[in-house]
PDB file of N, CA and C in Angstrom:
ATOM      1  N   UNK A   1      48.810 -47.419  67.910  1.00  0.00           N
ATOM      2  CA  UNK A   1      48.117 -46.284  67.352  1.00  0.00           C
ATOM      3  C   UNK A   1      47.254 -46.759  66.174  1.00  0.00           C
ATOM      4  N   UNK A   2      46.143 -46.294  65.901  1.00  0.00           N
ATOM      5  CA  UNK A   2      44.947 -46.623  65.346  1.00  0.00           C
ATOM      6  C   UNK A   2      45.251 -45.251  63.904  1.00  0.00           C
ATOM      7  N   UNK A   3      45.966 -45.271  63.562  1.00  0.00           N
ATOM      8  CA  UNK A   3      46.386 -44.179  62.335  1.00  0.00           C
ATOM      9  C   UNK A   3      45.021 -44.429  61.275  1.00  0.00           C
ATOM     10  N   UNK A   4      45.400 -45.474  60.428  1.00  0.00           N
ATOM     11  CA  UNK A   4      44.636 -45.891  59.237  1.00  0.00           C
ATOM     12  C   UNK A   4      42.846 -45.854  59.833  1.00  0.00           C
ATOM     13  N   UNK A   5      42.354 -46.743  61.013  1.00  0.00           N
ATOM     14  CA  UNK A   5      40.888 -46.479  61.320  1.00  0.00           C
ATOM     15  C   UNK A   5      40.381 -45.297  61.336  1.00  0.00           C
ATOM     16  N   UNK A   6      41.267 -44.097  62.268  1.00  0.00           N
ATOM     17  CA  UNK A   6      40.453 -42.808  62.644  1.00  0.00           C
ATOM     18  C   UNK A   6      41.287 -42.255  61.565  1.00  0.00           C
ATOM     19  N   UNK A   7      41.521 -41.936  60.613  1.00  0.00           N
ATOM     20  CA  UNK A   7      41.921 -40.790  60.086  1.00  0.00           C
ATOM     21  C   UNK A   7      41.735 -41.033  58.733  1.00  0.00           C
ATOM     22  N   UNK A   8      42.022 -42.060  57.737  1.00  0.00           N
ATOM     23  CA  UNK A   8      42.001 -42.476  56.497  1.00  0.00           C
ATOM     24  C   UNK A   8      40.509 -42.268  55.590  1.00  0.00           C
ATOM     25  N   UNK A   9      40.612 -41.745  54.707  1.00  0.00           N
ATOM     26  CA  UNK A   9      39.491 -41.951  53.967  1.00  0.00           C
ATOM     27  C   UNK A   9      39.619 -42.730  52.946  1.00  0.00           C
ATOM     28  N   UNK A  10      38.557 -43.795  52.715  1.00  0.00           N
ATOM     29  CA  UNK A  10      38.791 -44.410  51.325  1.00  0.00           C
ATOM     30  C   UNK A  10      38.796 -43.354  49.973  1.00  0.00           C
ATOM     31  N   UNK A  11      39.466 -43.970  49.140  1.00  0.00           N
ATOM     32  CA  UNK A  11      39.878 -43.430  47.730  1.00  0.00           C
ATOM     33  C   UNK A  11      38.146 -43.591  46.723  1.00  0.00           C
ATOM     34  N   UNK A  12      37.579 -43.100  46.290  1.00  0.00           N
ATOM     35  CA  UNK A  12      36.594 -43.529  45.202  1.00  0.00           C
ATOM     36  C   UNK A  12      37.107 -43.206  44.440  1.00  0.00           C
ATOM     37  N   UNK A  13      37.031 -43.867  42.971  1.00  0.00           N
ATOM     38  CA  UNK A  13      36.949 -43.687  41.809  1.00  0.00           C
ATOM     39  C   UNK A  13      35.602 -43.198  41.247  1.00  0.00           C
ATOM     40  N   UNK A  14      36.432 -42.046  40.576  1.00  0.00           N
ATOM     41  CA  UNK A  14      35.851 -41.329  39.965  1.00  0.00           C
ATOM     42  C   UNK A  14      35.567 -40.771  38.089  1.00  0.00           C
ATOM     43  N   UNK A  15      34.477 -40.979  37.854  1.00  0.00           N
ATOM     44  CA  UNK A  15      34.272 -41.043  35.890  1.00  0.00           C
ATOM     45  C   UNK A  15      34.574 -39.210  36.084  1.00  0.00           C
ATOM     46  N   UNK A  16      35.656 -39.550  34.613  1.00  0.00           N
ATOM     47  CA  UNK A  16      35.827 -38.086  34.094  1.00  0.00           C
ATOM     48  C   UNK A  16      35.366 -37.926  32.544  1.00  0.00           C
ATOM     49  N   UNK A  17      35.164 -36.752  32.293  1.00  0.00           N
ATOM     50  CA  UNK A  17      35.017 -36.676  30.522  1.00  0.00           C
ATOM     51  C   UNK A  17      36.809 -35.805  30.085  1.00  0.00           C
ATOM     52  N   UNK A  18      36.611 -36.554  28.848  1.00  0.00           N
ATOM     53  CA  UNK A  18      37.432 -36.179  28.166  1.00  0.00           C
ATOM     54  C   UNK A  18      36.743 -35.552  26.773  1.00  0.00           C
ATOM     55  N   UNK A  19      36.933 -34.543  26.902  1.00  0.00           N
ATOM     56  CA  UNK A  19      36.510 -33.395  26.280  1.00  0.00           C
ATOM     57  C   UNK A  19      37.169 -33.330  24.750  1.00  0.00           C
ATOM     58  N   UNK A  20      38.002 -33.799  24.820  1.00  0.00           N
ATOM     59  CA  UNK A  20      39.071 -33.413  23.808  1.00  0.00           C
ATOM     60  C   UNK A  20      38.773 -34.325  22.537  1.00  0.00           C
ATOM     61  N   UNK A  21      38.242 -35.614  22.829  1.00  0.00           N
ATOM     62  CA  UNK A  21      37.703 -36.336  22.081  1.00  0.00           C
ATOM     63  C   UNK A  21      36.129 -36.204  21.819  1.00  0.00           C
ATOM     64  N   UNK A  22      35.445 -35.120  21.871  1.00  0.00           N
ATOM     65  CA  UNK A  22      34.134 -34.992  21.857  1.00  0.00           C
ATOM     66  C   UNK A  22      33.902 -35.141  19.953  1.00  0.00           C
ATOM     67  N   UNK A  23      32.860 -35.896  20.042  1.00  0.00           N
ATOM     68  CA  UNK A  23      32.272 -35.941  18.136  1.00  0.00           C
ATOM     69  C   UNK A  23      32.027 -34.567  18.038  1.00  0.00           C
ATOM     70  N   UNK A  24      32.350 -33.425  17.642  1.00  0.00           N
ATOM     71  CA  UNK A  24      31.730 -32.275  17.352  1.00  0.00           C
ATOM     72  C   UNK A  24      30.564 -31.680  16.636  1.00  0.00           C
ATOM     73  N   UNK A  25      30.753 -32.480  15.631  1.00  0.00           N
ATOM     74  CA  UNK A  25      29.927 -32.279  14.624  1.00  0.00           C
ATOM     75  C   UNK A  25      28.753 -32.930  14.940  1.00  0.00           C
ATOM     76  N   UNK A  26      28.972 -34.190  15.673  1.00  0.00           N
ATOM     77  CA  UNK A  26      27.260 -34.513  15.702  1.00  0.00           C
ATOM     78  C   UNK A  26      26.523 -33.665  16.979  1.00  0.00           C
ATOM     79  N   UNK A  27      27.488 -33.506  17.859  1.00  0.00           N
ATOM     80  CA  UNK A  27      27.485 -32.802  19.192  1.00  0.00           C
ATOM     81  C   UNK A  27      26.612 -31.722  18.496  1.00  0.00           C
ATOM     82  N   UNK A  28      26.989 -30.629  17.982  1.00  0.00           N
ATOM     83  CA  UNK A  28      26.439 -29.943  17.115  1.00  0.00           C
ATOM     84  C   UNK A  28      25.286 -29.793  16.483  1.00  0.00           C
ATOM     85  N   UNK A  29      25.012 -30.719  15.375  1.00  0.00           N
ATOM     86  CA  UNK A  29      23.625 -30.575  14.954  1.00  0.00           C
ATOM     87  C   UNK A  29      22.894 -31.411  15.947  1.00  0.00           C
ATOM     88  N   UNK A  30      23.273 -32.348  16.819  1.00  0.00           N
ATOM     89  CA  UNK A  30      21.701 -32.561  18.312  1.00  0.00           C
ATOM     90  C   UNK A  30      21.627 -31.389  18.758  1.00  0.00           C
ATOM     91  N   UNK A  31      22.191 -30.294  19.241  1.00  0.00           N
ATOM     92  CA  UNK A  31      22.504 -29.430  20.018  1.00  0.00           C
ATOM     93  C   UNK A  31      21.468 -28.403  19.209  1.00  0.00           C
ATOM     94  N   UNK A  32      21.468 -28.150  17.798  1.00  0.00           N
ATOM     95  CA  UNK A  32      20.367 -27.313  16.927  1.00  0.00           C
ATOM     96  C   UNK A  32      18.970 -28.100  16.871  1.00  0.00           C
ATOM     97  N   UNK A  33      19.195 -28.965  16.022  1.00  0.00           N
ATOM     98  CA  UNK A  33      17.637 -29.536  16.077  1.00  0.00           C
ATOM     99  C   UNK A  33      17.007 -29.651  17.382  1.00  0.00           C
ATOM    100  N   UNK A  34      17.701 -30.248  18.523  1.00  0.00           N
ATOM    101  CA  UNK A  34      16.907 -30.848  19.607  1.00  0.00           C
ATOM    102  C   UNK A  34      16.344 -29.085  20.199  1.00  0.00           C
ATOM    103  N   UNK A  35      17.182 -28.283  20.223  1.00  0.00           N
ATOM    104  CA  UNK A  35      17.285 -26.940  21.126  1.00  0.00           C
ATOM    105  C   UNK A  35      15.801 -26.282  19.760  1.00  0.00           C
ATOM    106  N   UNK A  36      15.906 -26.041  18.907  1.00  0.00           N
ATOM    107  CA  UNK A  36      14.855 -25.149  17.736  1.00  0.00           C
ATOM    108  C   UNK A  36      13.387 -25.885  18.510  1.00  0.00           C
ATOM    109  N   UNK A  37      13.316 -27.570  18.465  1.00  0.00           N
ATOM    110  CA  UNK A  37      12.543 -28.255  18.571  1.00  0.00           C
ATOM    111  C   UNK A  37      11.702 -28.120  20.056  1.00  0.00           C
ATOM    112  N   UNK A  38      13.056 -28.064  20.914  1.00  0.00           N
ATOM    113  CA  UNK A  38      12.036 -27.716  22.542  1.00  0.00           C
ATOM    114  C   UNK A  38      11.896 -26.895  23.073  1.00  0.00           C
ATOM    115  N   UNK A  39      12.661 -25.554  22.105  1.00  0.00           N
ATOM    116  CA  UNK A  39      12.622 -24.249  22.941  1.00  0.00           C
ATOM    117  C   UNK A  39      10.858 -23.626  22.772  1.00  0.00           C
ATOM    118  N   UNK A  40      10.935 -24.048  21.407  1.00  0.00           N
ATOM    119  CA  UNK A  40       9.403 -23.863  20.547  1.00  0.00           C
ATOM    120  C   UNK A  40       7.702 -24.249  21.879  1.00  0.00           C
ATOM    121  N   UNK A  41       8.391 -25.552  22.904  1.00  0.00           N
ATOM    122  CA  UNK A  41       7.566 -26.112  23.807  1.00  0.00           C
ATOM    123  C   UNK A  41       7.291 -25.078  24.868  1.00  0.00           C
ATOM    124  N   UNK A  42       8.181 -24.581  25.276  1.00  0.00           N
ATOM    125  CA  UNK A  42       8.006 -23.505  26.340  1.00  0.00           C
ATOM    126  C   UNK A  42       8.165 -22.011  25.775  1.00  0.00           C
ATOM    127  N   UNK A  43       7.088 -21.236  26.602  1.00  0.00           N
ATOM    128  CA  UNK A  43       6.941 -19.805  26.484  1.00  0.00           C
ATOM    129  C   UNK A  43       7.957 -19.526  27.676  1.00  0.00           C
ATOM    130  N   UNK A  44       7.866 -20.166  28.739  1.00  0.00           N
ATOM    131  CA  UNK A  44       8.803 -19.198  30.163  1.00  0.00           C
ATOM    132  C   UNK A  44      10.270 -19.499  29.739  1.00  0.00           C
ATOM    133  N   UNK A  45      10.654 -18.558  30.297  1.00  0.00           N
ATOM    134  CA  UNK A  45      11.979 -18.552  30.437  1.00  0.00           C
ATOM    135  C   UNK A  45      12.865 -19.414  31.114  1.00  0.00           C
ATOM    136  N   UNK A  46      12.236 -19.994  32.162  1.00  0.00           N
ATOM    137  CA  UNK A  46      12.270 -20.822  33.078  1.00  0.00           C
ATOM    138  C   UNK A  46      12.588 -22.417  32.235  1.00  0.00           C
ATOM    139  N   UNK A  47      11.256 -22.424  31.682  1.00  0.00           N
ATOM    140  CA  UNK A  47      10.652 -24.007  31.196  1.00  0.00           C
ATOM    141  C   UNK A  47      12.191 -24.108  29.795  1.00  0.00           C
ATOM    142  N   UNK A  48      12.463 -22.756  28.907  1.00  0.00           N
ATOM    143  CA  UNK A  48      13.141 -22.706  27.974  1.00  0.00           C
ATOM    144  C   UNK A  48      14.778 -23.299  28.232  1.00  0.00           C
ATOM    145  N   UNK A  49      14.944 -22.278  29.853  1.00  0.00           N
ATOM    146  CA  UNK A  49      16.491 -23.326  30.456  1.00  0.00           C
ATOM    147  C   UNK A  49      16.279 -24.393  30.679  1.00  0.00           C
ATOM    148  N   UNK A  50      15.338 -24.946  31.420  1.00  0.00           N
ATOM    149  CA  UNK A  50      15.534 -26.453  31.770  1.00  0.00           C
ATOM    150  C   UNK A  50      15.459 -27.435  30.548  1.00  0.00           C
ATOM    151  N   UNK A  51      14.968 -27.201  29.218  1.00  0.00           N
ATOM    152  CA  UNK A  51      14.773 -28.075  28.034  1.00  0.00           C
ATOM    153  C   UNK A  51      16.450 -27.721  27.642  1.00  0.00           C
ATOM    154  N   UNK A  52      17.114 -26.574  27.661  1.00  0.00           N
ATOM    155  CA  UNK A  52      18.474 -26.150  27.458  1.00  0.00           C
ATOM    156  C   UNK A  52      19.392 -26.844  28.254  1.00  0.00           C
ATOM    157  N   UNK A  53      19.084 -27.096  29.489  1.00  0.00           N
ATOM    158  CA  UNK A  53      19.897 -28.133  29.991  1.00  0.00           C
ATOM    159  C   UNK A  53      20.094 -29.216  30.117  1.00  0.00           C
ATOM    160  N   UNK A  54      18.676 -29.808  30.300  1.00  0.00           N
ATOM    161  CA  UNK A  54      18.414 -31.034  29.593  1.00  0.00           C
ATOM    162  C   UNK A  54      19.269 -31.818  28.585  1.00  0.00           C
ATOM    163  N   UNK A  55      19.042 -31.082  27.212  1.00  0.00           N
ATOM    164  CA  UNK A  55      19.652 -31.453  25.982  1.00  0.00           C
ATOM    165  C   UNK A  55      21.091 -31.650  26.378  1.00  0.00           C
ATOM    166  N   UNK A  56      21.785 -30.214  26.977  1.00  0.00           N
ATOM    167  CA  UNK A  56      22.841 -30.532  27.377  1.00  0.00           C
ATOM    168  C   UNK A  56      23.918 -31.658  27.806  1.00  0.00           C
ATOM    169  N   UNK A  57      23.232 -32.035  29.001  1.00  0.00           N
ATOM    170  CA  UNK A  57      23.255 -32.977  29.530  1.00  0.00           C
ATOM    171  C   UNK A  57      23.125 -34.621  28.692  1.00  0.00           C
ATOM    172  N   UNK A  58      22.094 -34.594  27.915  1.00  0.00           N
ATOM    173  CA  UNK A  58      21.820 -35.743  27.276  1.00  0.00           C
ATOM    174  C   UNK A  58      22.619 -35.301  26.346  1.00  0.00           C
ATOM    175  N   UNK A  59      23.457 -34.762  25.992  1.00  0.00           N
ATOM    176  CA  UNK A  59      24.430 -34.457  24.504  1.00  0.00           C
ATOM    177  C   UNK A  59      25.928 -35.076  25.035  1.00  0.00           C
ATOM    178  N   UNK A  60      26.239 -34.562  26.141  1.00  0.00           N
ATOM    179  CA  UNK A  60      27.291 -35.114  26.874  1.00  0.00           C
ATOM    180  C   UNK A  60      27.557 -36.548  27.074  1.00  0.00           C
ATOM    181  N   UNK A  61      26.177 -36.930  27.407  1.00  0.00           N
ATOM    182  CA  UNK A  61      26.459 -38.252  27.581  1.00  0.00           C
ATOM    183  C   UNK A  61      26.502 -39.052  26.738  1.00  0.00           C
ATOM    184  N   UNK A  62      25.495 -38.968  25.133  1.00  0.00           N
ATOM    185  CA  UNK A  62      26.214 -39.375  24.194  1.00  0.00           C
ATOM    186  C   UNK A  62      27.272 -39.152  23.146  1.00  0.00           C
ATOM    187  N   UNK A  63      27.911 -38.362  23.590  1.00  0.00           N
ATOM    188  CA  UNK A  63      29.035 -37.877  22.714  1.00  0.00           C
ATOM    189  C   UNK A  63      30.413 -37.278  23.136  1.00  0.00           C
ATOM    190  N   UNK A  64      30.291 -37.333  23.921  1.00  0.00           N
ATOM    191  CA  UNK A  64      31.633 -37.130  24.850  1.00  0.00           C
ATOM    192  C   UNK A  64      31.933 -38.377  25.981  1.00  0.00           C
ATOM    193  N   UNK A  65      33.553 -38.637  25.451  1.00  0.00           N
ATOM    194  CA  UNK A  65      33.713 -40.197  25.834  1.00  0.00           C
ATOM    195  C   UNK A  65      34.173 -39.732  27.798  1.00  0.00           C
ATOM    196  N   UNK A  66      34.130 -40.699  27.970  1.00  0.00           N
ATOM    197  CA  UNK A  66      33.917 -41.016  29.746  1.00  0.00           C
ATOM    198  C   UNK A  66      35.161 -41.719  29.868  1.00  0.00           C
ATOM    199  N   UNK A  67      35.927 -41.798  30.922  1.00  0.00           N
ATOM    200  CA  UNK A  67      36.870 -42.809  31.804  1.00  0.00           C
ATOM    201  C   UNK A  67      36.970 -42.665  32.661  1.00  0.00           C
ATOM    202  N   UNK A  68      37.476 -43.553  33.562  1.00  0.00           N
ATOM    203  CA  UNK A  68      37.573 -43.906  35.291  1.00  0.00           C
ATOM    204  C   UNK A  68      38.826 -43.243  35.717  1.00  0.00           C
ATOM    205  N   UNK A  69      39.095 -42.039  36.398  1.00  0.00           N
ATOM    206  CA  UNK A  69      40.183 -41.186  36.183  1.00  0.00           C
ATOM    207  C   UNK A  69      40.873 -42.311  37.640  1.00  0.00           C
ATOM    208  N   UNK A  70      42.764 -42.589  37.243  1.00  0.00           N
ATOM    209  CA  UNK A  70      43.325 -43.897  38.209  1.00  0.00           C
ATOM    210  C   UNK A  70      43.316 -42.495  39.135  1.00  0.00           C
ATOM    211  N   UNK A  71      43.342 -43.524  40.575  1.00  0.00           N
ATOM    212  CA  UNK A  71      43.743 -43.285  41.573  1.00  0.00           C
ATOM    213  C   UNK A  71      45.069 -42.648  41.950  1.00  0.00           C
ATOM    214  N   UNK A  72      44.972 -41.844  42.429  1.00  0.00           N
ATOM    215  CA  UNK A  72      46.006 -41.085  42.891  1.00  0.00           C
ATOM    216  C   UNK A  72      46.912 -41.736  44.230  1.00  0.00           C
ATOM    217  N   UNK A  73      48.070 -42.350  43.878  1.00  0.00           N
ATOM    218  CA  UNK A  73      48.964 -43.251  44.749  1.00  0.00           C
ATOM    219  C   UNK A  73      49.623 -42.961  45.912  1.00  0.00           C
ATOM    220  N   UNK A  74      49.395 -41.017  46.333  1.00  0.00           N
ATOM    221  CA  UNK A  74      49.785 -40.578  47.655  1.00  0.00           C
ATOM    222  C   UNK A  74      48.764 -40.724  48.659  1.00  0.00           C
ATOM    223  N   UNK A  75      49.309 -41.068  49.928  1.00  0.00           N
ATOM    224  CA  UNK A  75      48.534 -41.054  50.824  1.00  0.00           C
ATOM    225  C   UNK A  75      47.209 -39.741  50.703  1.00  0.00           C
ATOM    226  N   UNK A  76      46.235 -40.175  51.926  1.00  0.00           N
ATOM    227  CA  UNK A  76      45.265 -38.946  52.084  1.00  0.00           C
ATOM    228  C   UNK A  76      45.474 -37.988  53.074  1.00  0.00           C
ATOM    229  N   UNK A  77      46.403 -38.227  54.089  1.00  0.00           N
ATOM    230  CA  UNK A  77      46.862 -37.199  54.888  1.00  0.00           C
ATOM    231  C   UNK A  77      47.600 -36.136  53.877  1.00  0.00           C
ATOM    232  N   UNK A  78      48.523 -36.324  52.786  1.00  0.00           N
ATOM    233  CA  UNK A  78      49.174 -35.492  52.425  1.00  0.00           C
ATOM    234  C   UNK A  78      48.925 -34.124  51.875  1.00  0.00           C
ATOM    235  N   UNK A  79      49.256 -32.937  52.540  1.00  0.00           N
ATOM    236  CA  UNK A  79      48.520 -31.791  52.057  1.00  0.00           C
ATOM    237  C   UNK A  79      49.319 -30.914  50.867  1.00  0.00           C
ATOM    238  N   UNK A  80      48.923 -29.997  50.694  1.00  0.00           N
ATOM    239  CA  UNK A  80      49.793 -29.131  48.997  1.00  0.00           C
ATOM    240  C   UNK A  80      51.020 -28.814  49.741  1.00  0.00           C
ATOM    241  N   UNK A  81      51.409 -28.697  50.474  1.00  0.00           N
ATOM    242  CA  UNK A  81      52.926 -28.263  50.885  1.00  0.00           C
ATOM    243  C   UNK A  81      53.526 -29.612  50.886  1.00  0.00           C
ATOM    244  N   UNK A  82      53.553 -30.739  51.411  1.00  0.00           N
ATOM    245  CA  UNK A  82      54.220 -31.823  50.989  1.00  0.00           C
ATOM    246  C   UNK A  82      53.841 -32.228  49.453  1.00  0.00           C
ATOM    247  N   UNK A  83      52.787 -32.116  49.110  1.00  0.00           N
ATOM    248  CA  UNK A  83      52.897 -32.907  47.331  1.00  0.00           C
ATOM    249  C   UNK A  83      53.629 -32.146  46.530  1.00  0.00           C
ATOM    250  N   UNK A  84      53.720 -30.318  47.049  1.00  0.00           N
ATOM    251  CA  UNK A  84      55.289 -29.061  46.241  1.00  0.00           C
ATOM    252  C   UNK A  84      56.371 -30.159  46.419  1.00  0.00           C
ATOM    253  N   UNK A  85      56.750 -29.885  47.473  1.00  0.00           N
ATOM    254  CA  UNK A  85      58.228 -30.773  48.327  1.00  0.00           C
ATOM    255  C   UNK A  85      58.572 -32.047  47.262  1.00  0.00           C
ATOM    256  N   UNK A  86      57.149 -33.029  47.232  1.00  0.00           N
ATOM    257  CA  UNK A  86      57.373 -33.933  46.282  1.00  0.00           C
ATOM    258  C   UNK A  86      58.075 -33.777  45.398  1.00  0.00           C
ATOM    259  N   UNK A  87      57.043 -33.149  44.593  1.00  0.00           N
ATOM    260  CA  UNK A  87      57.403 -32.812  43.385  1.00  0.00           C
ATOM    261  C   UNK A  87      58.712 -32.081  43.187  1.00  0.00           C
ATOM    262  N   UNK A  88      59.429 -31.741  44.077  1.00  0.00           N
ATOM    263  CA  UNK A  88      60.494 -30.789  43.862  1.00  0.00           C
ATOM    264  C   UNK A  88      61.454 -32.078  44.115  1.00  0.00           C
ATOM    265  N   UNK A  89      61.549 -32.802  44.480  1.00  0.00           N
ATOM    266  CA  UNK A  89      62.322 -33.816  44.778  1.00  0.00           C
ATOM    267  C   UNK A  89      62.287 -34.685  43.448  1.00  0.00           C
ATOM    268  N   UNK A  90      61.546 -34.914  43.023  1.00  0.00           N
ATOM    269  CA  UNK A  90      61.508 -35.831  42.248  1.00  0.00           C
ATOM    270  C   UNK A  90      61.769 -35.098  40.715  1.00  0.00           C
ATOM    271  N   UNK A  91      61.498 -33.977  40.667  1.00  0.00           N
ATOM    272  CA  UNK A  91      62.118 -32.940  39.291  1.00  0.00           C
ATOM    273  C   UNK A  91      63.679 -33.417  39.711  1.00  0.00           C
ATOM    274  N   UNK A  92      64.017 -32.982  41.073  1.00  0.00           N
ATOM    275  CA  UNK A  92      65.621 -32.979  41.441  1.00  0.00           C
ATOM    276  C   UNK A  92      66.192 -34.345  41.088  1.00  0.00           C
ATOM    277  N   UNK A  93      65.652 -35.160  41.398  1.00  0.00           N
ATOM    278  CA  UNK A  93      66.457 -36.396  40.656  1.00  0.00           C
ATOM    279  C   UNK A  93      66.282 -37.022  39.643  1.00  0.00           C
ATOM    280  N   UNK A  94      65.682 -36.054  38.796  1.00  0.00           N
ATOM    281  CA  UNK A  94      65.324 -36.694  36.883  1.00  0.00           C
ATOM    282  C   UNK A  94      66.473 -35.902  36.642  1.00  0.00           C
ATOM    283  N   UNK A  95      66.656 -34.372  37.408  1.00  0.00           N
ATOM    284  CA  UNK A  95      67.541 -33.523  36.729  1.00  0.00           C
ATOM    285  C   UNK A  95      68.897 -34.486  36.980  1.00  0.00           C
ATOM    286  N   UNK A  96      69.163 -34.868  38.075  1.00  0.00           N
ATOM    287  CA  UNK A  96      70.700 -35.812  38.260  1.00  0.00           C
ATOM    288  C   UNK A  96      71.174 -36.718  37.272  1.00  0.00           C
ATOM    289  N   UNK A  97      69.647 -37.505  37.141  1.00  0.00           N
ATOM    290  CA  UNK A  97      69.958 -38.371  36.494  1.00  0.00           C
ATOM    291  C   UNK A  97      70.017 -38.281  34.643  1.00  0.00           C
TER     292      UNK A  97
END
């Protein structure tokens, strides 16, 4: 049986933000100056979100830190009713022990 060829998907790694460590304060004043500075560029409403998201975007990326979130060590067949089960098993034998 050919299990792993036809059925398996590779794992990617994937960048997450961690939010929790964001600089605030500088987050902050880019977020005023840059926003006063380009909203001033556009009359549409239109042109005003996209300079709003923009900034956004470029605020995130310098100021909110990034990591490679690990891989998750259960198979890819496994669906939410076996990873419950898991988990209920494995609460059950921290509680034993």
């Amino acid at each position: 049986m050919e299990w792993e060829d036809t059925c398996s998907v590779p794992k990617v790694k994937r960048v997450g933000t961690v939010y929790k460590k964001t600089d605030v304060s500088n987050l902050q004043n880019i977020l005023h100056d840059k926003f006063v500075i380009r909203a001033s560029n556009s009359r549409k409403v239109e042109g005003i979100w996209n300079n709003f998201k923009n900034i956004e975007y470029e605020s995130i990326e310098r100021f909110v830190p990034h990591k490679i979130a690990l891989k998750n060590s259960d198979p890819e067949y496994y669906n939410k009713e076996i990873m419950r089960l898991n988990k209920r098993l494995e609460k059950h034998i921290t509680e034993e022990t």
